[in-house]
PDB file of N, CA and C in Angstrom:
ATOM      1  N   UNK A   1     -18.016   5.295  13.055  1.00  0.00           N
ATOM      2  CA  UNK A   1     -17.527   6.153  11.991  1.00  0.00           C
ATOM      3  C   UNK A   1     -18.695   6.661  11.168  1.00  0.00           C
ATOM      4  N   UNK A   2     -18.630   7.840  10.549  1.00  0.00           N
ATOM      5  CA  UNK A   2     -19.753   8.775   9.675  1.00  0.00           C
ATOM      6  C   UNK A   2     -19.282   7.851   8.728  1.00  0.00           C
ATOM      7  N   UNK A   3     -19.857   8.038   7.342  1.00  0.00           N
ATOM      8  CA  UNK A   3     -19.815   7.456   5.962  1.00  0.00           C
ATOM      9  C   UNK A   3     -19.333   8.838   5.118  1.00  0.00           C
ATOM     10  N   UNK A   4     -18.750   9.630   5.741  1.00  0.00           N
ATOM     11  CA  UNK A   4     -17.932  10.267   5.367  1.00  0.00           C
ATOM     12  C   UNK A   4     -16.457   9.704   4.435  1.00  0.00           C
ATOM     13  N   UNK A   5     -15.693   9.397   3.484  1.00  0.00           N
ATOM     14  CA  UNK A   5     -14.710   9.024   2.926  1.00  0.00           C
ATOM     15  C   UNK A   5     -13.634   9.582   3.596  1.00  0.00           C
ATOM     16  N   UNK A   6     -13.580  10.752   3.697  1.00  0.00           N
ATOM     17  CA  UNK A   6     -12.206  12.065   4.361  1.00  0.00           C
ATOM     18  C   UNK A   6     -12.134  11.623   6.013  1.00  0.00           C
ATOM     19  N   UNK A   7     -13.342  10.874   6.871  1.00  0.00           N
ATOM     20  CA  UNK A   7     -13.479  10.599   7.751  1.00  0.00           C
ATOM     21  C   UNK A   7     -12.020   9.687   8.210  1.00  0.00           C
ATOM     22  N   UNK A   8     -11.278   9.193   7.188  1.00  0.00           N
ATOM     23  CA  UNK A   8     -10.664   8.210   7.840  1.00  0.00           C
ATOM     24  C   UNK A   8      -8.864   8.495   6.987  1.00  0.00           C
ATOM     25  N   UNK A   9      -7.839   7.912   7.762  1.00  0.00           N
ATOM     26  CA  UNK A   9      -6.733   8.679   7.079  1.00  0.00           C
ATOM     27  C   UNK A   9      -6.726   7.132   6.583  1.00  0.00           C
ATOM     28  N   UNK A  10      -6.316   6.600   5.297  1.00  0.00           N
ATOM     29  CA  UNK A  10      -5.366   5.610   4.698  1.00  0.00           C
ATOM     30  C   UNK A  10      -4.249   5.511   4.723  1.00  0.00           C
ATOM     31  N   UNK A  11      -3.613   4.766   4.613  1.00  0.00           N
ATOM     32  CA  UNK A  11      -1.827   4.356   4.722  1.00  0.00           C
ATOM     33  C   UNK A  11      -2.007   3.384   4.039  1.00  0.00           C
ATOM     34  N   UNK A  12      -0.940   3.754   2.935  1.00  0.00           N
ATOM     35  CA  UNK A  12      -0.567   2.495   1.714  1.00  0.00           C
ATOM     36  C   UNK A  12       0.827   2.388   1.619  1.00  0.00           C
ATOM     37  N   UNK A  13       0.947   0.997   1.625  1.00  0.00           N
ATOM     38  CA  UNK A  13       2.649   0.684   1.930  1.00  0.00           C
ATOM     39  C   UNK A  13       2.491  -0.477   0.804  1.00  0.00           C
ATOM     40  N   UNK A  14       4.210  -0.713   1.010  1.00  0.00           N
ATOM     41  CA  UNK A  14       4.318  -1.813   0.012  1.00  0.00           C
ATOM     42  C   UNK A  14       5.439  -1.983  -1.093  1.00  0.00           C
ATOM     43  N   UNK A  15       6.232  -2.919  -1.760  1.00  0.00           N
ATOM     44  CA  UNK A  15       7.697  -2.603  -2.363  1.00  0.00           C
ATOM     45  C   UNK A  15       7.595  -1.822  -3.705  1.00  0.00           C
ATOM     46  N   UNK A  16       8.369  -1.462  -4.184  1.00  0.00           N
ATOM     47  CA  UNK A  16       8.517  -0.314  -5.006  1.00  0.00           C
ATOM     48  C   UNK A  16       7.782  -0.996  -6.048  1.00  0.00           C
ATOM     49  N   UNK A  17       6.627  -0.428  -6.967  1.00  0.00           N
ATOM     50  CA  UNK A  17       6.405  -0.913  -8.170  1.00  0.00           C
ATOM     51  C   UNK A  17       5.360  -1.802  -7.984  1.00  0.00           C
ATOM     52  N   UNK A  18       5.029  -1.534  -6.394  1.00  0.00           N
ATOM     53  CA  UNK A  18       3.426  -2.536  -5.779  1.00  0.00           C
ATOM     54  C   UNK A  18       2.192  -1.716  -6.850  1.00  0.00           C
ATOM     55  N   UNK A  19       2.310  -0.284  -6.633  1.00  0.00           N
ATOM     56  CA  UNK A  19       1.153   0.470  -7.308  1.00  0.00           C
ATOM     57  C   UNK A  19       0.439   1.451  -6.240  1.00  0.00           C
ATOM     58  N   UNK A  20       1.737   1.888  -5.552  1.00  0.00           N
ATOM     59  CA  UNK A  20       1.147   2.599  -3.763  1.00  0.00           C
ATOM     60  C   UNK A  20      -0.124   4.004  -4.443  1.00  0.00           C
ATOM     61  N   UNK A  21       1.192   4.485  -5.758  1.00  0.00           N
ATOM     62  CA  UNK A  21       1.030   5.963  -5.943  1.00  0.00           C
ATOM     63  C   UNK A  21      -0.267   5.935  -6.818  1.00  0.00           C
ATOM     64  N   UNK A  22      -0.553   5.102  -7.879  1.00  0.00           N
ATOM     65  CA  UNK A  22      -1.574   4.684  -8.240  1.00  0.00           C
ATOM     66  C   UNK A  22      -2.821   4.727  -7.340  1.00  0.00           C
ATOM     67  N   UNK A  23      -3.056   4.168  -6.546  1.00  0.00           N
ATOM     68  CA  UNK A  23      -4.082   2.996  -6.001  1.00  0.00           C
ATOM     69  C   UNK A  23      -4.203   4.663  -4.497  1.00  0.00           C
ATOM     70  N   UNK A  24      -3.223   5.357  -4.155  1.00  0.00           N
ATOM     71  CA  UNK A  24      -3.796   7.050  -3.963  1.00  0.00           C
ATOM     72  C   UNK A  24      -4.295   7.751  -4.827  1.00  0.00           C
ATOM     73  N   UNK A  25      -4.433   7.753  -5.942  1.00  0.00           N
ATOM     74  CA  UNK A  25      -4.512   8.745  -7.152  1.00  0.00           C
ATOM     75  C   UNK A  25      -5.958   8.161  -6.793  1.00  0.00           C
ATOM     76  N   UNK A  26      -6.273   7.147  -7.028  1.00  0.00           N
ATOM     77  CA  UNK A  26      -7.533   6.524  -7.304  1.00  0.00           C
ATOM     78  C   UNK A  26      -8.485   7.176  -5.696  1.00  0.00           C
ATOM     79  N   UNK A  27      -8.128   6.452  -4.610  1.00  0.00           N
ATOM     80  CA  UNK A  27      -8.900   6.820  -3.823  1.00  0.00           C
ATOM     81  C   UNK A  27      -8.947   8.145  -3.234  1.00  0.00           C
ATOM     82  N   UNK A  28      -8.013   9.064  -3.995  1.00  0.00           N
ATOM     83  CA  UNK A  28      -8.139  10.379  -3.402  1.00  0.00           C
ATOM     84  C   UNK A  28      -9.161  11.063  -4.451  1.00  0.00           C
ATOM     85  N   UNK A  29      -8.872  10.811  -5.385  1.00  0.00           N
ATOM     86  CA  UNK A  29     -10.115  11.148  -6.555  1.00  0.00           C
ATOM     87  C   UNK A  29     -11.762  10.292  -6.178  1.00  0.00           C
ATOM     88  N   UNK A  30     -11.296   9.690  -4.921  1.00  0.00           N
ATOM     89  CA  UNK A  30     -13.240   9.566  -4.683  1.00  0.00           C
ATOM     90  C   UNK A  30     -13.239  10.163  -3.387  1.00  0.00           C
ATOM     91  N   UNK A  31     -12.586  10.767  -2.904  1.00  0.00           N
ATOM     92  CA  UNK A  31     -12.915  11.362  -1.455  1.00  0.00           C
ATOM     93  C   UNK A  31     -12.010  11.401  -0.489  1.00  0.00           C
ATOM     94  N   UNK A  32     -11.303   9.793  -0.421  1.00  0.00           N
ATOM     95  CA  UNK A  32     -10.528   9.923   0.550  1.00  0.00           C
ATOM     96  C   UNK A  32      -9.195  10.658   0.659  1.00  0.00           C
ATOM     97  N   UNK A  33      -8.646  10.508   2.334  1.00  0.00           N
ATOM     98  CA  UNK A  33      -7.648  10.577   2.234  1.00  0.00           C
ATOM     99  C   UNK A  33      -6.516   9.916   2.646  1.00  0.00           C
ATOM    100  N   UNK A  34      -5.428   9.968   1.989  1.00  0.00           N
ATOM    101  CA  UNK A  34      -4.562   9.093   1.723  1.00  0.00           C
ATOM    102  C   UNK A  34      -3.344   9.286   1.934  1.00  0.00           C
ATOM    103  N   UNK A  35      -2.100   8.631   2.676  1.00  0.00           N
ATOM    104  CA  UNK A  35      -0.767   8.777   2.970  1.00  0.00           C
ATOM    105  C   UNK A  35      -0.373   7.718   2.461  1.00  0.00           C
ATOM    106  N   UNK A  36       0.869   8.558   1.265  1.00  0.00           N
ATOM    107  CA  UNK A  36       1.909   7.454   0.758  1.00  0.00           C
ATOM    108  C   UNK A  36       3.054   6.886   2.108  1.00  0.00           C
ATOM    109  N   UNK A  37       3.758   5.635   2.377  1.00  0.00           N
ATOM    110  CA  UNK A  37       3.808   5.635   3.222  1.00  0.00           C
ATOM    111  C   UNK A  37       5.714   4.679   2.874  1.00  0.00           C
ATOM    112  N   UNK A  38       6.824   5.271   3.057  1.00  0.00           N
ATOM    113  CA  UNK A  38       7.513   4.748   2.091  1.00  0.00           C
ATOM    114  C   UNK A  38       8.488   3.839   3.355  1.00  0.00           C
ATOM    115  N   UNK A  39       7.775   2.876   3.694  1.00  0.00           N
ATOM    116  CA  UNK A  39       8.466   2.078   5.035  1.00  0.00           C
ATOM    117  C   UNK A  39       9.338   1.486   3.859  1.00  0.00           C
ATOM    118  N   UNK A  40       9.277   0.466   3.052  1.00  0.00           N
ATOM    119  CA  UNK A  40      10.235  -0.072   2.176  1.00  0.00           C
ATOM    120  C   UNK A  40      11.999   0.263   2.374  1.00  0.00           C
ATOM    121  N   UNK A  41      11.820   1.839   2.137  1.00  0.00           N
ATOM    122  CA  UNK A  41      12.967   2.397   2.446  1.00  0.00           C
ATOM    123  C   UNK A  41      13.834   3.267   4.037  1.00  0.00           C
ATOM    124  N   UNK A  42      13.070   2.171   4.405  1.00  0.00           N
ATOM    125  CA  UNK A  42      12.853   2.979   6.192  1.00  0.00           C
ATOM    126  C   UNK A  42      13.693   1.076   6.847  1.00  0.00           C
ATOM    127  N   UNK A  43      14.404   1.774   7.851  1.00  0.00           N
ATOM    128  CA  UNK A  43      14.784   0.426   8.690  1.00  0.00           C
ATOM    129  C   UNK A  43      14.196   0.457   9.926  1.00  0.00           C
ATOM    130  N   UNK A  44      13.205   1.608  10.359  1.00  0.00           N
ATOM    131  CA  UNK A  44      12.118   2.089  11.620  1.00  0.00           C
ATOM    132  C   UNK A  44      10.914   0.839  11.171  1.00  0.00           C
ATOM    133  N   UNK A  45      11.194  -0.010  11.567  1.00  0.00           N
ATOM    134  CA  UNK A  45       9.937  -0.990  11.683  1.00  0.00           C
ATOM    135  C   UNK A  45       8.497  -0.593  11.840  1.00  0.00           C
ATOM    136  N   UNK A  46       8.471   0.488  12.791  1.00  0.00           N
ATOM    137  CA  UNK A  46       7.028   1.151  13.102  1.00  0.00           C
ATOM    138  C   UNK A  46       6.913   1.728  12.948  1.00  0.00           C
ATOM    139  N   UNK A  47       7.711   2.581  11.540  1.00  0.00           N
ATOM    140  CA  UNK A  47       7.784   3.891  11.264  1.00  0.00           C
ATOM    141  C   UNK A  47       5.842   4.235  10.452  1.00  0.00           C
ATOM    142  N   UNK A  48       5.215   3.314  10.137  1.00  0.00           N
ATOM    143  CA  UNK A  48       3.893   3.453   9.215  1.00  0.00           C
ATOM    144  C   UNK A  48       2.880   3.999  10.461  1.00  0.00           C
ATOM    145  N   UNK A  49       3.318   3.398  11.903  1.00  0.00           N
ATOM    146  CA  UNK A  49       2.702   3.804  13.250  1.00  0.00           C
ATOM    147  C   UNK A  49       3.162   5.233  13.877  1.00  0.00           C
ATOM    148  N   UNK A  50       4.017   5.478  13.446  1.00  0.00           N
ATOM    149  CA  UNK A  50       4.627   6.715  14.120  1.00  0.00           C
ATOM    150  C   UNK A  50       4.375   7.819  13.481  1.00  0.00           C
ATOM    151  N   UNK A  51       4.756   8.172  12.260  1.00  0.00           N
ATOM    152  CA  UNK A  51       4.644   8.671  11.544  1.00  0.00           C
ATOM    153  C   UNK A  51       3.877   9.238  10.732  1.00  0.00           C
ATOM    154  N   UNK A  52       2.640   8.174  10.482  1.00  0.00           N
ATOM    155  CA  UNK A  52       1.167   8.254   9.589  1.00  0.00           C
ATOM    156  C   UNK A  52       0.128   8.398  10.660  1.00  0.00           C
ATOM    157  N   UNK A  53       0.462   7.244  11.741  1.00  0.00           N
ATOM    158  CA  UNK A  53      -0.917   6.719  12.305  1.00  0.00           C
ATOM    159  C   UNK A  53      -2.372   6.690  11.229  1.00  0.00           C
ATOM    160  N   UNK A  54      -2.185   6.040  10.421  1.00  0.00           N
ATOM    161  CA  UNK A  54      -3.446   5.267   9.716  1.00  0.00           C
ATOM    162  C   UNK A  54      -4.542   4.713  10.711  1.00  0.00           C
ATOM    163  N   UNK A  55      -5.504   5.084  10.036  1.00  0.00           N
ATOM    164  CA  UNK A  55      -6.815   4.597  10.556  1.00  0.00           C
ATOM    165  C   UNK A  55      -6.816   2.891  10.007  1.00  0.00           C
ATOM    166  N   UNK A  56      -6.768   3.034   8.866  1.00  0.00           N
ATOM    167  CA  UNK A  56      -6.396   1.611   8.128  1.00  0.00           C
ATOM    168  C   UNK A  56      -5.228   1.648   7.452  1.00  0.00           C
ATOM    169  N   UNK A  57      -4.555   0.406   7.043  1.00  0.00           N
ATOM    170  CA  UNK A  57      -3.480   0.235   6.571  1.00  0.00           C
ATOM    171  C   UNK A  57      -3.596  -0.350   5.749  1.00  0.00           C
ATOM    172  N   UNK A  58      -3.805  -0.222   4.256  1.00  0.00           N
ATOM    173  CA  UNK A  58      -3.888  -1.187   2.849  1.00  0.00           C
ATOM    174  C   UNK A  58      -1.936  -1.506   2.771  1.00  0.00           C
ATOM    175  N   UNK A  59      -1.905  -2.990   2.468  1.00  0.00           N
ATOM    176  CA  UNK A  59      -0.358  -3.626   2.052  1.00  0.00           C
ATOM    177  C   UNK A  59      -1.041  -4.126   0.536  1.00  0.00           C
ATOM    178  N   UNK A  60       0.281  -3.064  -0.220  1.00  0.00           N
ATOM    179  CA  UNK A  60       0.157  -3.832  -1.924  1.00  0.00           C
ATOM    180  C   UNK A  60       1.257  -4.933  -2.116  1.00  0.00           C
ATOM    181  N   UNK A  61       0.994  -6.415  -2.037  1.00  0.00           N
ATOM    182  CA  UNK A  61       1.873  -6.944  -2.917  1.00  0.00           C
ATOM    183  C   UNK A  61       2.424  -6.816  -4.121  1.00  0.00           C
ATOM    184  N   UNK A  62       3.790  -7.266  -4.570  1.00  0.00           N
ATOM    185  CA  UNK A  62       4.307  -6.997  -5.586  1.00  0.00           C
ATOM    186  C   UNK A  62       5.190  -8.553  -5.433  1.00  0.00           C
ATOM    187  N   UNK A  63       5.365  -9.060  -7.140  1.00  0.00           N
ATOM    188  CA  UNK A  63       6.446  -9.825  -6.964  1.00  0.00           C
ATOM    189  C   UNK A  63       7.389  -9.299  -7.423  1.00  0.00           C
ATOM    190  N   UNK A  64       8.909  -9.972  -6.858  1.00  0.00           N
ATOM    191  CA  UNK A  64      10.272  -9.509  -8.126  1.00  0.00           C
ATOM    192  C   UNK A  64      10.246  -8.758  -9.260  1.00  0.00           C
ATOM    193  N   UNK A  65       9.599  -9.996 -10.086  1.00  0.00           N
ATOM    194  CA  UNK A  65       9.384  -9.753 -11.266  1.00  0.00           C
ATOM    195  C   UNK A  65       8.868  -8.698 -11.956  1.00  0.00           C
ATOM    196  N   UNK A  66       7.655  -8.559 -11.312  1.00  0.00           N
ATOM    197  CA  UNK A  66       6.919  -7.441 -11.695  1.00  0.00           C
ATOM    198  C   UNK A  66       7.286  -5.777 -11.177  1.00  0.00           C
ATOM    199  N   UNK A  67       7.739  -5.855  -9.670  1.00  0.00           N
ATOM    200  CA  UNK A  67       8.363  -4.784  -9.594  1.00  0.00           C
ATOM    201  C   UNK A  67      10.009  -3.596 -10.302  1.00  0.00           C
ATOM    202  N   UNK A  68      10.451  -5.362 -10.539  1.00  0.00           N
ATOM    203  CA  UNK A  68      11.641  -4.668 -11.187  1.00  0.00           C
ATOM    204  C   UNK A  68      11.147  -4.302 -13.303  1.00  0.00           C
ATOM    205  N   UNK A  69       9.927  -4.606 -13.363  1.00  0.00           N
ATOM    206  CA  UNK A  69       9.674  -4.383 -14.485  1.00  0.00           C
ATOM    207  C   UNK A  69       8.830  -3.265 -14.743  1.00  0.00           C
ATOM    208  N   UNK A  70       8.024  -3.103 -13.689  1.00  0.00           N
ATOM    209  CA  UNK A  70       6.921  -1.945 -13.347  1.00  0.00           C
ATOM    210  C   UNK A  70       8.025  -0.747 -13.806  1.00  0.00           C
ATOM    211  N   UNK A  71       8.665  -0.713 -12.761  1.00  0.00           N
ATOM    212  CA  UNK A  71       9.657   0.556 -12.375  1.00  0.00           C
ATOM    213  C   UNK A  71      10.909   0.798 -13.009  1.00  0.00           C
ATOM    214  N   UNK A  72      11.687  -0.230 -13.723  1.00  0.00           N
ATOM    215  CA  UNK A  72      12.606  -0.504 -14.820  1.00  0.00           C
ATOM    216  C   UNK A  72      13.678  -0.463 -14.026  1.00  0.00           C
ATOM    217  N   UNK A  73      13.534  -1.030 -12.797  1.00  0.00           N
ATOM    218  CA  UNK A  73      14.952  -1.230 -11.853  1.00  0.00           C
ATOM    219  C   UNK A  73      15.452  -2.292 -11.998  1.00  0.00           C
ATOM    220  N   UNK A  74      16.801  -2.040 -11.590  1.00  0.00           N
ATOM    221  CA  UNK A  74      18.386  -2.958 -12.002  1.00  0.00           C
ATOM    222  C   UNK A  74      18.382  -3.368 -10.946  1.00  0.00           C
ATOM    223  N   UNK A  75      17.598  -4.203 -10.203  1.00  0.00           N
ATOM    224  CA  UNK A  75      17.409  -4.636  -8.958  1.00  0.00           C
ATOM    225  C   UNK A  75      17.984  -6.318  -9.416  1.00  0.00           C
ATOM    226  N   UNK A  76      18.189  -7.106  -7.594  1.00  0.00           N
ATOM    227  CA  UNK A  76      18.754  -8.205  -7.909  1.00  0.00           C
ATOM    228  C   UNK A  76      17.380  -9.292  -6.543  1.00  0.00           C
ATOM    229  N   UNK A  77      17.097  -9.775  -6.902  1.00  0.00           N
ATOM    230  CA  UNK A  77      16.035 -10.729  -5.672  1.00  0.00           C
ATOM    231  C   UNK A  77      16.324 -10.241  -4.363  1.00  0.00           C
ATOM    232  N   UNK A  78      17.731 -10.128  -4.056  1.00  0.00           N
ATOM    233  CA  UNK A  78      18.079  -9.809  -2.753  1.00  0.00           C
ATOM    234  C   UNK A  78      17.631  -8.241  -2.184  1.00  0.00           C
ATOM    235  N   UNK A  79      17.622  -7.419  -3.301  1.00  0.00           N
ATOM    236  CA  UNK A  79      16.802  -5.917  -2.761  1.00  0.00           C
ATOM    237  C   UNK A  79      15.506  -6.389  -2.734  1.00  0.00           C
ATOM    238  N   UNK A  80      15.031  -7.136  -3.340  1.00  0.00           N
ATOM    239  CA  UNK A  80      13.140  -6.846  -3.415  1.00  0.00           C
ATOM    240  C   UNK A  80      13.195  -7.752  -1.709  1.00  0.00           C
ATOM    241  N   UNK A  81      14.089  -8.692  -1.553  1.00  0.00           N
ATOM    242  CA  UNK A  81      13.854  -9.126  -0.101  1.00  0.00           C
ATOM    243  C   UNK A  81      13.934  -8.436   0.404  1.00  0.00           C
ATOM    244  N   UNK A  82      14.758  -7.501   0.746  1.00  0.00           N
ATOM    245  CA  UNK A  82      15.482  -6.576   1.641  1.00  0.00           C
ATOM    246  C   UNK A  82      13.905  -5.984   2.313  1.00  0.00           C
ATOM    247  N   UNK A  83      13.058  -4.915   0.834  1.00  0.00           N
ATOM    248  CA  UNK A  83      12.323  -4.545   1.225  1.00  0.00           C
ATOM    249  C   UNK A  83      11.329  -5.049   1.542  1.00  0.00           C
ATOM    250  N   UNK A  84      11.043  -6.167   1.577  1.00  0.00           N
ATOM    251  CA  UNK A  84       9.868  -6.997   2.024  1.00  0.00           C
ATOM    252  C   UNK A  84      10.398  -7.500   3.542  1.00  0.00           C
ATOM    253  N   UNK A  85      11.338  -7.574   4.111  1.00  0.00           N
ATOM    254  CA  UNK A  85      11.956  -7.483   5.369  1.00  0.00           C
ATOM    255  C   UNK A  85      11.070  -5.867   6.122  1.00  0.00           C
ATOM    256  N   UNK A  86      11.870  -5.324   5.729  1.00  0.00           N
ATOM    257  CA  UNK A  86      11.782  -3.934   6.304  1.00  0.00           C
ATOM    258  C   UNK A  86       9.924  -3.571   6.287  1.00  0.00           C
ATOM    259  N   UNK A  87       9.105  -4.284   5.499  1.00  0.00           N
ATOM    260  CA  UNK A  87       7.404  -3.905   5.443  1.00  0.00           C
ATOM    261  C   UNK A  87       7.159  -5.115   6.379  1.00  0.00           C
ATOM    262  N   UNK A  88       7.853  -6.011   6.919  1.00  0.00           N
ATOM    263  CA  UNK A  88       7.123  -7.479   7.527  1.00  0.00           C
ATOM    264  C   UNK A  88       6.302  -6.734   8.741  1.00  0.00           C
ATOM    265  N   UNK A  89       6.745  -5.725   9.174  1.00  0.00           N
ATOM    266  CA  UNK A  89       5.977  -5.136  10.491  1.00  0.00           C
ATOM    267  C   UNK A  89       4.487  -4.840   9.627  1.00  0.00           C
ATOM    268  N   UNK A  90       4.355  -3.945   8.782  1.00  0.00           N
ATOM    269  CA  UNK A  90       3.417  -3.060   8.186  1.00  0.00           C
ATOM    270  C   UNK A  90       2.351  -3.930   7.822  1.00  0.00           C
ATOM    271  N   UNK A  91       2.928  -5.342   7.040  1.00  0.00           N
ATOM    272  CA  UNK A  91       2.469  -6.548   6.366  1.00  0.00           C
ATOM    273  C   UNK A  91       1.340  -7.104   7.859  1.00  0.00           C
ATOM    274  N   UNK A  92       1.791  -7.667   8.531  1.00  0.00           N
ATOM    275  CA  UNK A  92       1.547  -8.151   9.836  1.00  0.00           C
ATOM    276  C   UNK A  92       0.381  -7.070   9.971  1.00  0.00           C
ATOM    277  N   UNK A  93       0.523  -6.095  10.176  1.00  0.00           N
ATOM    278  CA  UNK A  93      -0.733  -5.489  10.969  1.00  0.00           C
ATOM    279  C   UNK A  93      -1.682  -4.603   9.814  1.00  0.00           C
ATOM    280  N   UNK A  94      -1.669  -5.082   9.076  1.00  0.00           N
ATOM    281  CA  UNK A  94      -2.384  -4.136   7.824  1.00  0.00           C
ATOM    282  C   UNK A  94      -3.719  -4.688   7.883  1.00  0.00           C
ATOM    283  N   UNK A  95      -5.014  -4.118   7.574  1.00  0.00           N
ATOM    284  CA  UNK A  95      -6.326  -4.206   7.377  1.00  0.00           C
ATOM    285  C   UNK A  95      -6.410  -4.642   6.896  1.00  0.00           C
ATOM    286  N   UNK A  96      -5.735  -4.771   5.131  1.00  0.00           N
ATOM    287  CA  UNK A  96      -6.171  -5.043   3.870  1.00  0.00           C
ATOM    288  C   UNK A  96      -4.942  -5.506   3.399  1.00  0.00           C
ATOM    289  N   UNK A  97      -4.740  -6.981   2.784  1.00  0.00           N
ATOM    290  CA  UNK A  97      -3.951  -6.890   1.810  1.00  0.00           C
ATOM    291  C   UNK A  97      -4.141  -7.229   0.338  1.00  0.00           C
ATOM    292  N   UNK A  98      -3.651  -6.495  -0.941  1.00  0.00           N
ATOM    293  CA  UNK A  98      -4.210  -6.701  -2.133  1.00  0.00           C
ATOM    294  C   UNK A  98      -2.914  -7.318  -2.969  1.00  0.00           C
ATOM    295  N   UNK A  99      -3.098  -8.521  -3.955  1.00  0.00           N
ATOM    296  CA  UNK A  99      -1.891  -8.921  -4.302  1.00  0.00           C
ATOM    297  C   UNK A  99      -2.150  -7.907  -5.774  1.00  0.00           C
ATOM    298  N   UNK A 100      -1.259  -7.465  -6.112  1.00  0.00           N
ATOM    299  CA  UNK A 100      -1.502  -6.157  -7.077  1.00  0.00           C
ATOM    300  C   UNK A 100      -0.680  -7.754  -8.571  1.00  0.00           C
ATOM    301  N   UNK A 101      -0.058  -8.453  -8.469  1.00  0.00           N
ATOM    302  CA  UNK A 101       0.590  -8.927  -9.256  1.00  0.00           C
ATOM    303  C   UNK A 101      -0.442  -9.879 -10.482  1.00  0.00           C
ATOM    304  N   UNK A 102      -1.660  -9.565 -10.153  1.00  0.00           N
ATOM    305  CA  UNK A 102      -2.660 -10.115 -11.702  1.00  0.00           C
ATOM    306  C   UNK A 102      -3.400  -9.154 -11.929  1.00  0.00           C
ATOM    307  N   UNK A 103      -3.749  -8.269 -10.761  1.00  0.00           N
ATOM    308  CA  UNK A 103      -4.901  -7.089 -11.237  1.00  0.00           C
ATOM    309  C   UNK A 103      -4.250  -6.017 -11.748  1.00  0.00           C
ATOM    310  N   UNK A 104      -5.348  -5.484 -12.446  1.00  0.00           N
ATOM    311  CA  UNK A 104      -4.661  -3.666 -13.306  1.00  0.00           C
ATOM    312  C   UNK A 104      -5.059  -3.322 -12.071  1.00  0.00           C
ATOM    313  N   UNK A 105      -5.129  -1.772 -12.894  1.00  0.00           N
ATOM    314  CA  UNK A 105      -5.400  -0.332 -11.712  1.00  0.00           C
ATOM    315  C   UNK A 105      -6.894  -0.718 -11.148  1.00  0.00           C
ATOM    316  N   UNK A 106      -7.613  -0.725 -11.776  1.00  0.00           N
ATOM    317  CA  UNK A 106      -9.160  -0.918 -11.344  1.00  0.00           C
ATOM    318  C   UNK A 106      -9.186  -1.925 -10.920  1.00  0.00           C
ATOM    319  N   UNK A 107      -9.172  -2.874 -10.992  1.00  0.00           N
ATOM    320  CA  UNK A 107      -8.960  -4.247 -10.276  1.00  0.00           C
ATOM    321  C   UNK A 107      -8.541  -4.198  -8.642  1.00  0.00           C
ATOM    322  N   UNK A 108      -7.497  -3.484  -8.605  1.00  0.00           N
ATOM    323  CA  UNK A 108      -6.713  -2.929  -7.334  1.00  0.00           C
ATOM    324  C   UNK A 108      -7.712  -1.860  -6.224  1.00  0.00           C
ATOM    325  N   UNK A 109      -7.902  -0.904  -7.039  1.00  0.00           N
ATOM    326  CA  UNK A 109      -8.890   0.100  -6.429  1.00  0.00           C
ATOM    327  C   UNK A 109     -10.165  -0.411  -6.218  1.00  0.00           C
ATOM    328  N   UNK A 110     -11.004  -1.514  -7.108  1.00  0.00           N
ATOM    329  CA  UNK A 110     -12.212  -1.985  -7.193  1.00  0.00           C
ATOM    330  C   UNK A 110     -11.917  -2.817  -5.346  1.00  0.00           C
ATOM    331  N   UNK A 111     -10.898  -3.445  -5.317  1.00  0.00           N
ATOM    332  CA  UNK A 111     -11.134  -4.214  -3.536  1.00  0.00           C
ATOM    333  C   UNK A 111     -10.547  -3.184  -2.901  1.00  0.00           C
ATOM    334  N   UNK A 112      -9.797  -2.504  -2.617  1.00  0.00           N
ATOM    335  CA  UNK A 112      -9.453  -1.544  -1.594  1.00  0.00           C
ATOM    336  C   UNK A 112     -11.122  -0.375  -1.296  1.00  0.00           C
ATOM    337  N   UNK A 113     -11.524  -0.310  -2.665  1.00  0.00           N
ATOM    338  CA  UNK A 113     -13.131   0.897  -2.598  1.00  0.00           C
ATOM    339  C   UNK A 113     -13.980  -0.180  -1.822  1.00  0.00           C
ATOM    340  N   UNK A 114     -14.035  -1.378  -1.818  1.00  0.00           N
ATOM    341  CA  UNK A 114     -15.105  -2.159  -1.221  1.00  0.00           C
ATOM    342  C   UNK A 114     -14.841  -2.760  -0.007  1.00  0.00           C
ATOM    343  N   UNK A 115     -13.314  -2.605   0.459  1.00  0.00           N
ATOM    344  CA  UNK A 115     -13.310  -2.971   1.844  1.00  0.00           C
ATOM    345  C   UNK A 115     -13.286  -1.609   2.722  1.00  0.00           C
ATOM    346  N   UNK A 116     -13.134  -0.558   1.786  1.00  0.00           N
ATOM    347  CA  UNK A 116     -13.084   0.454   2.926  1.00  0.00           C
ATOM    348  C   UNK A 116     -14.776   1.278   2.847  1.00  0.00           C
ATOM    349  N   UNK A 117     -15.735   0.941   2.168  1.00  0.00           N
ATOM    350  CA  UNK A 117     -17.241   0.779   2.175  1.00  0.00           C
ATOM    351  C   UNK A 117     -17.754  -0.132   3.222  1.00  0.00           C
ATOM    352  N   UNK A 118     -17.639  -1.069   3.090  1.00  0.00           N
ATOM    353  CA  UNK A 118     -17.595  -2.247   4.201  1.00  0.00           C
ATOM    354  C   UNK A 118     -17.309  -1.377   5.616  1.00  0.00           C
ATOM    355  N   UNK A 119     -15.621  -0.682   5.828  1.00  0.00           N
ATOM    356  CA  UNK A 119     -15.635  -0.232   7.135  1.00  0.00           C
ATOM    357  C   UNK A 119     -16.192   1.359   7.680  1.00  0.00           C
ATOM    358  N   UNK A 120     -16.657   1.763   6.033  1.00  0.00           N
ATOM    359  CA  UNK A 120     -17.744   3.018   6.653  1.00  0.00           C
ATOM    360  C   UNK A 120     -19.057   2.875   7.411  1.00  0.00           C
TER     361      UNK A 120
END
């Protein structure tokens, strides 16, 4: 691979209120590029493969808690499972995973910018 940033497509997955749309904002504002990738709401298991084909695949953790507070959803444990079912494919084969549930925004972007430096 060049050390080009645009060189490589991203795919960011992950349950609602992980910080997908964020944590694009960030790395598209340094170069790259980036596909939001909304398997969560998909029952296509390989839909992040079909669909995106990512060069790499960043997975944002999220807990319960924090997602139904992030996003101000009337959610019940059993949806945040649901969608953590439906990402177990994405989860499994992802490059990178970042637990978003202690870090801010920079925190988040600071390891996703340094593992994907690492694979330039």
């Amino acid at each position: 691979m060049d050390n080009d940033p645009a060189s490589l497509l991203i795919g960011v997955v992950g349950p609602c209120g992980a910080g997908k749309s964020t944590l694009i904002a960030g790395l598209e504002n340094l170069g790259y590029r980036c596909r939001h990738i909304a398997q969560e709401h998909s029952f296509a298991k390989h839909m992040w493969q079909v669909i995106t084909k990512p060069d790499i695949l960043i997975f944002l953790e999220c807990s319960f808690e924090n997602s139904t507070n992030r996003r101000k959803l009337n959610w019940q444990p059993a949806d945040h499972e649901e969608q953590l079912r439906r990402l177990s494919h994405a989860y499994e084969h992802a490059h990178l995973i970042i637990n978003t549930n202690t870090l801010d925004e920079s925190g988040v972007l600071a390891q996703a910018v340094a593992y994907l430096k690492k694979r330039l």
